[in-house]
PDB file of N, CA and C in Angstrom:
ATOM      1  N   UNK A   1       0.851  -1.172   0.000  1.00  0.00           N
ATOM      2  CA  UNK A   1       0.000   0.000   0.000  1.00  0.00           C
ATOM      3  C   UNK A   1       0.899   1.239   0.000  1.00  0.00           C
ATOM      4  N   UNK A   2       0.818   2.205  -1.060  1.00  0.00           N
ATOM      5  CA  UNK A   2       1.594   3.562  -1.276  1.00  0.00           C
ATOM      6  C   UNK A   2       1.354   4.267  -0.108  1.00  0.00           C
ATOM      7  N   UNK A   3      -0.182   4.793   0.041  1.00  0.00           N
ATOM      8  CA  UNK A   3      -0.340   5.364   1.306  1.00  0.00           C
ATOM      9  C   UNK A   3      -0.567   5.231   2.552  1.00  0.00           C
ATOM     10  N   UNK A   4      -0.930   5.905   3.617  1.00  0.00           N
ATOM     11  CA  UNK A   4      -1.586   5.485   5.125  1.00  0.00           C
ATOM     12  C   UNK A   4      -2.642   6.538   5.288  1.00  0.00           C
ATOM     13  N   UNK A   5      -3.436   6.172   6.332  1.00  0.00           N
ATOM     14  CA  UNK A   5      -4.582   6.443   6.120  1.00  0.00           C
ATOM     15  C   UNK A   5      -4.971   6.826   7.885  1.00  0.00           C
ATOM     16  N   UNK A   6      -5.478   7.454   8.518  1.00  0.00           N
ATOM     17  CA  UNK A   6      -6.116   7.894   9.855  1.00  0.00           C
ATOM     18  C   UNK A   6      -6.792   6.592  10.156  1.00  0.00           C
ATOM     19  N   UNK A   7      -6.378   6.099  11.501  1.00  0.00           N
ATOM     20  CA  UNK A   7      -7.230   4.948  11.545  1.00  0.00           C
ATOM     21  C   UNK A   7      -6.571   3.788  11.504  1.00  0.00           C
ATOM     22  N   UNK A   8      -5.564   3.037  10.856  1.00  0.00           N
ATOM     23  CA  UNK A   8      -4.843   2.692  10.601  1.00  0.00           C
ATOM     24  C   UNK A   8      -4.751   1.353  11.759  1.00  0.00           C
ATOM     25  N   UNK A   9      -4.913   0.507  11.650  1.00  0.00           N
ATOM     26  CA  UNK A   9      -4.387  -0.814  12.980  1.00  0.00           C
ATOM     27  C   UNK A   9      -3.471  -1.545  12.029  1.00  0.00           C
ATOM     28  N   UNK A  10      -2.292  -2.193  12.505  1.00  0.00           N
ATOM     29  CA  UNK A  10      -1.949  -3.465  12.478  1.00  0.00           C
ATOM     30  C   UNK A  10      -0.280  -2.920  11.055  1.00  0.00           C
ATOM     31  N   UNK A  11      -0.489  -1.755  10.461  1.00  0.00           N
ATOM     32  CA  UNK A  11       0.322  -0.976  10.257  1.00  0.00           C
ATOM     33  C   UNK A  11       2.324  -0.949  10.525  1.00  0.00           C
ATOM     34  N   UNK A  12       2.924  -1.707   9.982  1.00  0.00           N
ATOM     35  CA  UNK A  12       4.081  -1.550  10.681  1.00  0.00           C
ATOM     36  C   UNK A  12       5.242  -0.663  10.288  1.00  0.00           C
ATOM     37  N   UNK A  13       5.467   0.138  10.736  1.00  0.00           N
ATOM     38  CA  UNK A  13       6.678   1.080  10.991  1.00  0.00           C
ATOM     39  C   UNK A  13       8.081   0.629  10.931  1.00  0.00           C
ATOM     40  N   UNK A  14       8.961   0.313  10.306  1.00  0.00           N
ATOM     41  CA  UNK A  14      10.011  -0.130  10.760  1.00  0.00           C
ATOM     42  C   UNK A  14      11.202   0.792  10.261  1.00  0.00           C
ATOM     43  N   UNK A  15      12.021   1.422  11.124  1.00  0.00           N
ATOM     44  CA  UNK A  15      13.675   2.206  10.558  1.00  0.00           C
ATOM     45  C   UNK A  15      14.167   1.587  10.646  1.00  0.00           C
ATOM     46  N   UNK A  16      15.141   1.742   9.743  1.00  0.00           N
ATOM     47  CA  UNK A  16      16.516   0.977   9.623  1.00  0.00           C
ATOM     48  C   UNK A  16      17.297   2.313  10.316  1.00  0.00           C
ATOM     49  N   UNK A  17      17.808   1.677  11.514  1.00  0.00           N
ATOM     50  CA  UNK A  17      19.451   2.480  12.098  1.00  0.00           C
ATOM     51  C   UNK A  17      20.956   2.465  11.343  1.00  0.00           C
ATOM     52  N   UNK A  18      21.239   1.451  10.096  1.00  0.00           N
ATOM     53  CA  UNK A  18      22.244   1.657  10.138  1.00  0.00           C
ATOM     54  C   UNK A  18      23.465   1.067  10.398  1.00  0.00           C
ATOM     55  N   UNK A  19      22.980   0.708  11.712  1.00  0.00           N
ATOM     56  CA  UNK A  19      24.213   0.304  12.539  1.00  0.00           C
ATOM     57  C   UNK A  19      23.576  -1.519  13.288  1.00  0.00           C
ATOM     58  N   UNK A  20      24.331  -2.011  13.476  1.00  0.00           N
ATOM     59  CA  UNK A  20      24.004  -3.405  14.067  1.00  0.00           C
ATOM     60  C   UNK A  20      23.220  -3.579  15.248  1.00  0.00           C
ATOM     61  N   UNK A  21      22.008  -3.518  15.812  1.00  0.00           N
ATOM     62  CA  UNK A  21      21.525  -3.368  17.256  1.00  0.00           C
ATOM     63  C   UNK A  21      20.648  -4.669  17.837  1.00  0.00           C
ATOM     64  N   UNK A  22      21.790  -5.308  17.466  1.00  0.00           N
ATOM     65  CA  UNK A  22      21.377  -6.901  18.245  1.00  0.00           C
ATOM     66  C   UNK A  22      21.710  -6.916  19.519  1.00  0.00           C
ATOM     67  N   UNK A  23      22.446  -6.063  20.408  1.00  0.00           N
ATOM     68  CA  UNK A  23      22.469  -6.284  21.311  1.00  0.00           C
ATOM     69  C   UNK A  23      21.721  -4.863  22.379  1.00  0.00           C
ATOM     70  N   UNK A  24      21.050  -4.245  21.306  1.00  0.00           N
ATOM     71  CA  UNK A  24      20.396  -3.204  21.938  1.00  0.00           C
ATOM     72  C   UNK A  24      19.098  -3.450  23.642  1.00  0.00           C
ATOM     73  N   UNK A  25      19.544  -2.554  24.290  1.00  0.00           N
ATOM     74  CA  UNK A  25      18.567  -2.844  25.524  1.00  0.00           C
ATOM     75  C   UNK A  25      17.426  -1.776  25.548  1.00  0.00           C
ATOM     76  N   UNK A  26      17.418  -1.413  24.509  1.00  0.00           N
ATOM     77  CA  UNK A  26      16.152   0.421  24.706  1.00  0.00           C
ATOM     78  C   UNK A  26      16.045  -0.042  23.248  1.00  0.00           C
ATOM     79  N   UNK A  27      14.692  -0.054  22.352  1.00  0.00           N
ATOM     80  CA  UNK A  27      14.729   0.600  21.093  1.00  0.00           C
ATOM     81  C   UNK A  27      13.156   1.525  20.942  1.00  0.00           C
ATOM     82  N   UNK A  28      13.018   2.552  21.074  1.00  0.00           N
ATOM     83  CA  UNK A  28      11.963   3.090  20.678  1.00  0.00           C
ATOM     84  C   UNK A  28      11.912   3.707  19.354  1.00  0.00           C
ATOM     85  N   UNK A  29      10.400   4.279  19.479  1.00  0.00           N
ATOM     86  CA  UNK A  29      10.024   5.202  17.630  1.00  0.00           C
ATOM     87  C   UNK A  29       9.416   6.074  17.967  1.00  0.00           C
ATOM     88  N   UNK A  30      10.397   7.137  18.364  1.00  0.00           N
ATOM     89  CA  UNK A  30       9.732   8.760  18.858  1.00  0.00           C
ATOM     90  C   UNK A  30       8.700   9.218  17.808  1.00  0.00           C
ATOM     91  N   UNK A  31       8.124   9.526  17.919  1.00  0.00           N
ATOM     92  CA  UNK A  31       7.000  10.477  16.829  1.00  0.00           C
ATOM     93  C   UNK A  31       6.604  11.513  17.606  1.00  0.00           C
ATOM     94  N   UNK A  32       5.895  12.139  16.310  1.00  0.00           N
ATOM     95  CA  UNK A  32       5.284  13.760  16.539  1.00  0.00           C
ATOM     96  C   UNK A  32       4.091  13.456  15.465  1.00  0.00           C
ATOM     97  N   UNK A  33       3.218  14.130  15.856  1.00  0.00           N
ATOM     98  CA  UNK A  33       1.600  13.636  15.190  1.00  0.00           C
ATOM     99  C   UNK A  33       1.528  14.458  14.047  1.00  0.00           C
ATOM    100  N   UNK A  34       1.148  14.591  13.169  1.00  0.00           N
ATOM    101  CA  UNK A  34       0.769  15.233  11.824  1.00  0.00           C
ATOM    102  C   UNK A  34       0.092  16.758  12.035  1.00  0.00           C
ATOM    103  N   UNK A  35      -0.470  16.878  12.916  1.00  0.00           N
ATOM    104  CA  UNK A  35      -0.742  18.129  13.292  1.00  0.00           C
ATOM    105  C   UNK A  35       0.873  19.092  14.283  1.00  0.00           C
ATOM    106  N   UNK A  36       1.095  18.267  14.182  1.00  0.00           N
ATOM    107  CA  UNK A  36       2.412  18.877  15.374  1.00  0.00           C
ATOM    108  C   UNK A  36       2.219  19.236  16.377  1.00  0.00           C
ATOM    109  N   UNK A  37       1.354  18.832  17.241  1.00  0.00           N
ATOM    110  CA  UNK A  37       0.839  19.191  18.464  1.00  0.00           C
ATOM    111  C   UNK A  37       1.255  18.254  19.719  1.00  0.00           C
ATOM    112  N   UNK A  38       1.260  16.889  19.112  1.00  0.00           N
ATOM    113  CA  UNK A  38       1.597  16.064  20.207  1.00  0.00           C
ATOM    114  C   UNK A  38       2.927  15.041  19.643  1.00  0.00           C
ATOM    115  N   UNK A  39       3.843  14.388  20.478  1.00  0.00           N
ATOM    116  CA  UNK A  39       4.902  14.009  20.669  1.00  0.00           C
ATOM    117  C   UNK A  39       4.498  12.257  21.327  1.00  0.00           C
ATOM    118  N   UNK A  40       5.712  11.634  21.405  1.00  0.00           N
ATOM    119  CA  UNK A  40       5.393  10.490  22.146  1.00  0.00           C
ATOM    120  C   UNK A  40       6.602   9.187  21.655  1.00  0.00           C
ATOM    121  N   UNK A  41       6.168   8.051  22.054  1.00  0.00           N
ATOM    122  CA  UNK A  41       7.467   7.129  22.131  1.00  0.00           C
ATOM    123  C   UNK A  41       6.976   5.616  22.063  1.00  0.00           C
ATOM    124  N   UNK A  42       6.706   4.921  21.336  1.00  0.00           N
ATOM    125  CA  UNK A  42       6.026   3.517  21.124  1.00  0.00           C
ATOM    126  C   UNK A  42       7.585   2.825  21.457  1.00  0.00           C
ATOM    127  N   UNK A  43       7.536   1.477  22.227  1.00  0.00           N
ATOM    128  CA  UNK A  43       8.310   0.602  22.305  1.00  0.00           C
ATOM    129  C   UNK A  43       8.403  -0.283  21.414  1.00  0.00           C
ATOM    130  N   UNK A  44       9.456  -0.466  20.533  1.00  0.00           N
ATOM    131  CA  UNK A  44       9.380  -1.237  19.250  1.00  0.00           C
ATOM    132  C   UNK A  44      10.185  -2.277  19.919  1.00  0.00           C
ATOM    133  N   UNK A  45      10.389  -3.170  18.577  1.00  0.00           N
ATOM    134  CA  UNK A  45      10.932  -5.045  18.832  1.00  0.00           C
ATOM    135  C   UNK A  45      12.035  -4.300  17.458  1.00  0.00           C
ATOM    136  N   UNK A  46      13.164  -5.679  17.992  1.00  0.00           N
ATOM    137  CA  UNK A  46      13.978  -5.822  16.978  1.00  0.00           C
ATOM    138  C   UNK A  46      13.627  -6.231  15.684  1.00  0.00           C
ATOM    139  N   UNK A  47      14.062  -5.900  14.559  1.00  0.00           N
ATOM    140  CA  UNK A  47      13.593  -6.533  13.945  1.00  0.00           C
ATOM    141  C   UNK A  47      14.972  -6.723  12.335  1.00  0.00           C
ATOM    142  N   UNK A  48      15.128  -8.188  12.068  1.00  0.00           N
ATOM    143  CA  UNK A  48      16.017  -8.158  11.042  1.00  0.00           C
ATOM    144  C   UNK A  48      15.676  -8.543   9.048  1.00  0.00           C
ATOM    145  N   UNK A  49      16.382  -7.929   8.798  1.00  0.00           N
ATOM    146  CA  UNK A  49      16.245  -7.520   7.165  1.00  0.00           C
ATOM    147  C   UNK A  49      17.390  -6.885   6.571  1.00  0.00           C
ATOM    148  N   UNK A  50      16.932  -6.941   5.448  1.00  0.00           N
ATOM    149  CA  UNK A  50      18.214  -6.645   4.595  1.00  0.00           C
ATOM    150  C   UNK A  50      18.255  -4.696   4.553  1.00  0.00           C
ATOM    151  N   UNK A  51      19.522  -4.150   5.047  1.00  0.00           N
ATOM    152  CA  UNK A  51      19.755  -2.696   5.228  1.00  0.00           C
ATOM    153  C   UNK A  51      19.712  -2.176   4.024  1.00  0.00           C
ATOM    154  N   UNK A  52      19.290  -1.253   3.421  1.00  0.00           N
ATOM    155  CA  UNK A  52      19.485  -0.117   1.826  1.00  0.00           C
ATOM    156  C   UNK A  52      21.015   0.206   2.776  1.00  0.00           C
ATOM    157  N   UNK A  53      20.628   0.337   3.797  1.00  0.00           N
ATOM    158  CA  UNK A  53      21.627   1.545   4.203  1.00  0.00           C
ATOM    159  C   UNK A  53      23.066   0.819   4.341  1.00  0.00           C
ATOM    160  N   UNK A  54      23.228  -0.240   5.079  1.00  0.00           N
ATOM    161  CA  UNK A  54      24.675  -1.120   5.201  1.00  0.00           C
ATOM    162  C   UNK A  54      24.587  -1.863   3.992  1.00  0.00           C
ATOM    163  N   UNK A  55      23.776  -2.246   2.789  1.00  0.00           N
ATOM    164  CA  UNK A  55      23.675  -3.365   2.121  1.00  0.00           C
ATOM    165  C   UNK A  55      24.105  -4.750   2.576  1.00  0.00           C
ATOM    166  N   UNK A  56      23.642  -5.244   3.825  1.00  0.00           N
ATOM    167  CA  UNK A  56      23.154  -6.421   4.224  1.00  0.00           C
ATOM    168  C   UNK A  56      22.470  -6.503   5.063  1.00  0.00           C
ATOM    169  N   UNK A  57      21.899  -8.103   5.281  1.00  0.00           N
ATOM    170  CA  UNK A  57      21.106  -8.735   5.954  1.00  0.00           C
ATOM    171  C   UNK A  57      21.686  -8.854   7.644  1.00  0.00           C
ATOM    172  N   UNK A  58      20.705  -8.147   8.274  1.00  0.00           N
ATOM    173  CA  UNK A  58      21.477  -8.184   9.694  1.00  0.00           C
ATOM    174  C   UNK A  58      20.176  -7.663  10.699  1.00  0.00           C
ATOM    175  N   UNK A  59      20.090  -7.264  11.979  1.00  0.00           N
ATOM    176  CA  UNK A  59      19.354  -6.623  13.147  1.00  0.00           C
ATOM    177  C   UNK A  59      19.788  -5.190  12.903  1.00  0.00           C
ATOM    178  N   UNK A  60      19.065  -4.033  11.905  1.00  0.00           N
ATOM    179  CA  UNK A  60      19.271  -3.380  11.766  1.00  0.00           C
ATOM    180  C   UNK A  60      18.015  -2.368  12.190  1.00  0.00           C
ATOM    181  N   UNK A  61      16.734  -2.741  12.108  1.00  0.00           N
ATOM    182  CA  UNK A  61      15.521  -1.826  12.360  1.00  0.00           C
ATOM    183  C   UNK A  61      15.319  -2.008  13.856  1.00  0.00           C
ATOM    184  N   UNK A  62      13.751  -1.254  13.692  1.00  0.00           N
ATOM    185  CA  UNK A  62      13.200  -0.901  14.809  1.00  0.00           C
ATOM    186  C   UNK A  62      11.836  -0.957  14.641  1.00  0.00           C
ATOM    187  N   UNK A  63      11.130  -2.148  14.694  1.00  0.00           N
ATOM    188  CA  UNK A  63       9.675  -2.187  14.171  1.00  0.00           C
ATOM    189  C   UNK A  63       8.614  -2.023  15.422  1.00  0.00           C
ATOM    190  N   UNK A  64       7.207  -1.154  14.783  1.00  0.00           N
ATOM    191  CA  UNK A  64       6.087  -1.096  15.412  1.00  0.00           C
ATOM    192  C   UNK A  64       5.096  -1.000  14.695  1.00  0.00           C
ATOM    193  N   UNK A  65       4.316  -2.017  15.158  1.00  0.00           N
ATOM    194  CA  UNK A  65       2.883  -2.516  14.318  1.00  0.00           C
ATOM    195  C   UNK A  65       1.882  -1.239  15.076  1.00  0.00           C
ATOM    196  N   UNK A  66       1.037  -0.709  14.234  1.00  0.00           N
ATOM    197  CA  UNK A  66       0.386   0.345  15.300  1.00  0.00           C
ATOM    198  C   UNK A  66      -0.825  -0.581  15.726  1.00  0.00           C
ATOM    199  N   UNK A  67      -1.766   0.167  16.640  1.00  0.00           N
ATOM    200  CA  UNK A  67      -2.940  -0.254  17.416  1.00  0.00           C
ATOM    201  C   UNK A  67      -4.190   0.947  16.950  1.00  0.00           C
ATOM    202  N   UNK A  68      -5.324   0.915  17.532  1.00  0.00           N
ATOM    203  CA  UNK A  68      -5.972   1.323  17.571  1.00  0.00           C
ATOM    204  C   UNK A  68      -5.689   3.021  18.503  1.00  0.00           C
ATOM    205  N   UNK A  69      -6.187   4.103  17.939  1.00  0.00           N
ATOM    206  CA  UNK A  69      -5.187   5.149  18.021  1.00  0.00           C
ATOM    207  C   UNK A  69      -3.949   5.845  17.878  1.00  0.00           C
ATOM    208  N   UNK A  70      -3.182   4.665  17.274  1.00  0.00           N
ATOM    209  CA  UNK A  70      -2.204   5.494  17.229  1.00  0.00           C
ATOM    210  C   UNK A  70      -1.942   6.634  16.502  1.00  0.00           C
ATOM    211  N   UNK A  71      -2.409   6.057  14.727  1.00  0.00           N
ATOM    212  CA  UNK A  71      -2.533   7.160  14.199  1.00  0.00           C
ATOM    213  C   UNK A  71      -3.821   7.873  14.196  1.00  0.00           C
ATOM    214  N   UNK A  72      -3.776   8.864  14.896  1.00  0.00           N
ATOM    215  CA  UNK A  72      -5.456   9.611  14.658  1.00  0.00           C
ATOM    216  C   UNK A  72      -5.351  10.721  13.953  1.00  0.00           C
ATOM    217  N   UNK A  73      -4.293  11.759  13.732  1.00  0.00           N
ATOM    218  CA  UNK A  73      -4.379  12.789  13.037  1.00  0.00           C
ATOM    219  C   UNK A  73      -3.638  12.892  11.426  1.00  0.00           C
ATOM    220  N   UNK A  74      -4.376  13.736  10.634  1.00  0.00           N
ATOM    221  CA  UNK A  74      -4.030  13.445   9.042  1.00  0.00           C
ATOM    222  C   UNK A  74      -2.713  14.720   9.304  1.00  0.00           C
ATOM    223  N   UNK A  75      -1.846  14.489   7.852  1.00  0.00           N
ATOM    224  CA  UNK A  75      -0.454  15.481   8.005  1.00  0.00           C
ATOM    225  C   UNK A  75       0.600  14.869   8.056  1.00  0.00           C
ATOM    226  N   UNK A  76       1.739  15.106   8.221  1.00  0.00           N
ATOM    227  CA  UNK A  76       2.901  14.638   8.134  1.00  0.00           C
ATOM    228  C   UNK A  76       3.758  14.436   9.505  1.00  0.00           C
ATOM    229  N   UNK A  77       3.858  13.467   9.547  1.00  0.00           N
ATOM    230  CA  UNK A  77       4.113  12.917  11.075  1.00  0.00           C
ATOM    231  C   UNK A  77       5.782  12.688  10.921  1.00  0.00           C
ATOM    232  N   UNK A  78       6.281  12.707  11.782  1.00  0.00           N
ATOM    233  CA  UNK A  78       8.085  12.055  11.935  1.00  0.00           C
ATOM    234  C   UNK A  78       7.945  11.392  13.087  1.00  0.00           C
ATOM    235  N   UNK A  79       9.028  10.247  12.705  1.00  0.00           N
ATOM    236  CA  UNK A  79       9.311   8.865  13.539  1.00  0.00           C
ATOM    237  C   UNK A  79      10.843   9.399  13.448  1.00  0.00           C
ATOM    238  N   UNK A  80      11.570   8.754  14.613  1.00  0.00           N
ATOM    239  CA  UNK A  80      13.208   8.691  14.741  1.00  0.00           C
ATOM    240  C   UNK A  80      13.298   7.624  15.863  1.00  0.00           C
ATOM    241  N   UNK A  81      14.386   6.477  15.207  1.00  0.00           N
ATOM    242  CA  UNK A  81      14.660   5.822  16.631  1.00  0.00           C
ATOM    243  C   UNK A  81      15.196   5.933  17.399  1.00  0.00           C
ATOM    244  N   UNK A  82      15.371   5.622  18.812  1.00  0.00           N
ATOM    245  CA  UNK A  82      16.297   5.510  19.293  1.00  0.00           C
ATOM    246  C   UNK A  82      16.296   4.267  19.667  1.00  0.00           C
ATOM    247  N   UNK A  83      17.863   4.377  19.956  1.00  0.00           N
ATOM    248  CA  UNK A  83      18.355   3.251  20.627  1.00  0.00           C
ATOM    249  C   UNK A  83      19.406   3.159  21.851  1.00  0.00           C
ATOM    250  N   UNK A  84      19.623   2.536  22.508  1.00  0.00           N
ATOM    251  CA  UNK A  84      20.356   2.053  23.756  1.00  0.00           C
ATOM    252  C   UNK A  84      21.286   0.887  23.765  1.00  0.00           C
ATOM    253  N   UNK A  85      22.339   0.605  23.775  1.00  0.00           N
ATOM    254  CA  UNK A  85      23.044  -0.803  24.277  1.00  0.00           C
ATOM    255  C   UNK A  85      24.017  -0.507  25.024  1.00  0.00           C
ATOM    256  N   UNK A  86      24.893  -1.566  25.453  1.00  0.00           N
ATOM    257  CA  UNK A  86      25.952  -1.228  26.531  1.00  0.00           C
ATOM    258  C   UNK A  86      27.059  -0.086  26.113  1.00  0.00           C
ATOM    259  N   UNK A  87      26.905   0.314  24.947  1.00  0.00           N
ATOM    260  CA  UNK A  87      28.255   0.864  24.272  1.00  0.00           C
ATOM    261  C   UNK A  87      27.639   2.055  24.449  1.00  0.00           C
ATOM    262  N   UNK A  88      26.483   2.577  24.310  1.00  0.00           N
ATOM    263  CA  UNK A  88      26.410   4.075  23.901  1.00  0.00           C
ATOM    264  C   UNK A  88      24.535   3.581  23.369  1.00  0.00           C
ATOM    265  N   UNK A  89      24.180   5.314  23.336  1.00  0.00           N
ATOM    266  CA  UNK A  89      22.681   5.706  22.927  1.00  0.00           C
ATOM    267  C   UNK A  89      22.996   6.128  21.552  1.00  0.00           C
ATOM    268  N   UNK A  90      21.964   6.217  20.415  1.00  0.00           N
ATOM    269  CA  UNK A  90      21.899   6.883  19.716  1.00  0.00           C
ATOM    270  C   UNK A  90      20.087   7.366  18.954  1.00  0.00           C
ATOM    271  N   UNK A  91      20.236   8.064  17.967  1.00  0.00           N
ATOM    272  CA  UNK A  91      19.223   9.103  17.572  1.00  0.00           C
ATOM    273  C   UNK A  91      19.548   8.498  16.066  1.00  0.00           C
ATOM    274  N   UNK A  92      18.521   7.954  15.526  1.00  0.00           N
ATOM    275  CA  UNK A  92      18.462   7.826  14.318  1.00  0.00           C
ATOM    276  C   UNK A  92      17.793   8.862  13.172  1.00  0.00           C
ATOM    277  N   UNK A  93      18.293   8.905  11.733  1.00  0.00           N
ATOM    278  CA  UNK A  93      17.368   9.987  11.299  1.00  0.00           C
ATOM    279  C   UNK A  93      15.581   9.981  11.223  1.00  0.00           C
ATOM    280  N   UNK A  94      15.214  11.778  11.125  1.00  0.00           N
ATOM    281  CA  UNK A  94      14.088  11.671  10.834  1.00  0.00           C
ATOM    282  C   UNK A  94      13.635  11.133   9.711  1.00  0.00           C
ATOM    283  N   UNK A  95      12.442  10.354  10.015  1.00  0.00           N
ATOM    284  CA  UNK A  95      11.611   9.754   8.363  1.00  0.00           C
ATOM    285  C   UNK A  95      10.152  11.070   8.938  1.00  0.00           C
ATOM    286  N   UNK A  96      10.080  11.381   7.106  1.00  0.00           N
ATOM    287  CA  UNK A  96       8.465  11.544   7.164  1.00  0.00           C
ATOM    288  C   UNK A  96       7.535  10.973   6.673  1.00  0.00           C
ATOM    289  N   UNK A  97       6.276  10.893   7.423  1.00  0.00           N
ATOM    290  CA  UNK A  97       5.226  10.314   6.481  1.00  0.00           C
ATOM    291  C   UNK A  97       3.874  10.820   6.602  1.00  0.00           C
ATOM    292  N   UNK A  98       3.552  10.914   5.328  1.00  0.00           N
ATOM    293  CA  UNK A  98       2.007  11.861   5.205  1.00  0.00           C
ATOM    294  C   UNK A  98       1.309  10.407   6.134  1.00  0.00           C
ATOM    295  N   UNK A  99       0.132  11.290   6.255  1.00  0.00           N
ATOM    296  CA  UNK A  99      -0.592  10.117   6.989  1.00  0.00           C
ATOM    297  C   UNK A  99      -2.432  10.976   6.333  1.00  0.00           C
ATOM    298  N   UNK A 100      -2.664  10.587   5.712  1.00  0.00           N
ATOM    299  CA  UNK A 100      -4.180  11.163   5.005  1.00  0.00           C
ATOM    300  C   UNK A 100      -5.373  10.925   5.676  1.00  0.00           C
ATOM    301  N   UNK A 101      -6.425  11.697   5.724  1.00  0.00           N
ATOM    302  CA  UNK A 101      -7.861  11.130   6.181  1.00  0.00           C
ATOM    303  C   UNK A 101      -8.340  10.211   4.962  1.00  0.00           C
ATOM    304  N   UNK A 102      -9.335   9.403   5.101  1.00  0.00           N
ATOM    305  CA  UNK A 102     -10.351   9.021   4.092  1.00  0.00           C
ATOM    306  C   UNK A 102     -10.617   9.319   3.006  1.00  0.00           C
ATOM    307  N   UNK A 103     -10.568   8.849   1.979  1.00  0.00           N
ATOM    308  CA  UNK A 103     -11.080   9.256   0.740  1.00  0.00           C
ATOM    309  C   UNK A 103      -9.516  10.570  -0.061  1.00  0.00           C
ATOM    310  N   UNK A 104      -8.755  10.580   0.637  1.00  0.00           N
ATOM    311  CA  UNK A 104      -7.827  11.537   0.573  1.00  0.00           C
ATOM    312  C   UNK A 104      -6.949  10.781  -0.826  1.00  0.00           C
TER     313      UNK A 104
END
């Protein structure tokens, strides 16, 4: 599916960091809502696939299936991960994504 839509369940989100985070102990998916009003932090799962970004197959993302509410507002929303392991934190880049009402 090209687009997303308000409403949205079951939806999965996933960044690629980049960097190897198999041994990560924190991974979240900061967002900011399409209106820009509200902020927040879903707890994602590891998740492995092949990187654009390293060109290989490894524990490189950060996936979250949404639920009921998550997405409620139409506009352009940003996700960034973070992450945690014994070595150090980091801030992954921003992604954007329109997120449309109905019929949009």
């Amino acid at each position: 599916m090209g687009k997303h839509f308000v409403g949205e369940i079951g939806t999965s989100i996933r960044l690629d960091t980049g960097i190897d985070i198999s041994d990560a102990t924190v991974q979240q998916i900061r967002w900011r809502d399409g209106a820009g009003a509200s902020t927040g932090l879903w707890s994602g799962a590891l998740f492995s696939s092949h990187s654009n970004i390293v060109g290989n197959v490894g524990t490189y993302f950060i996936s979250y299936t949404t639920v009921a509410g998550d997405l409620d507002v139409a506009g352009e929303w940003r996700f960034q991960a973070y992450i945690a392991t014994p070595s150090g934190t980091w801030w992954g880049e921003t992604v954007k994504v329109n997120i449309f009402n109905e019929l949009e």
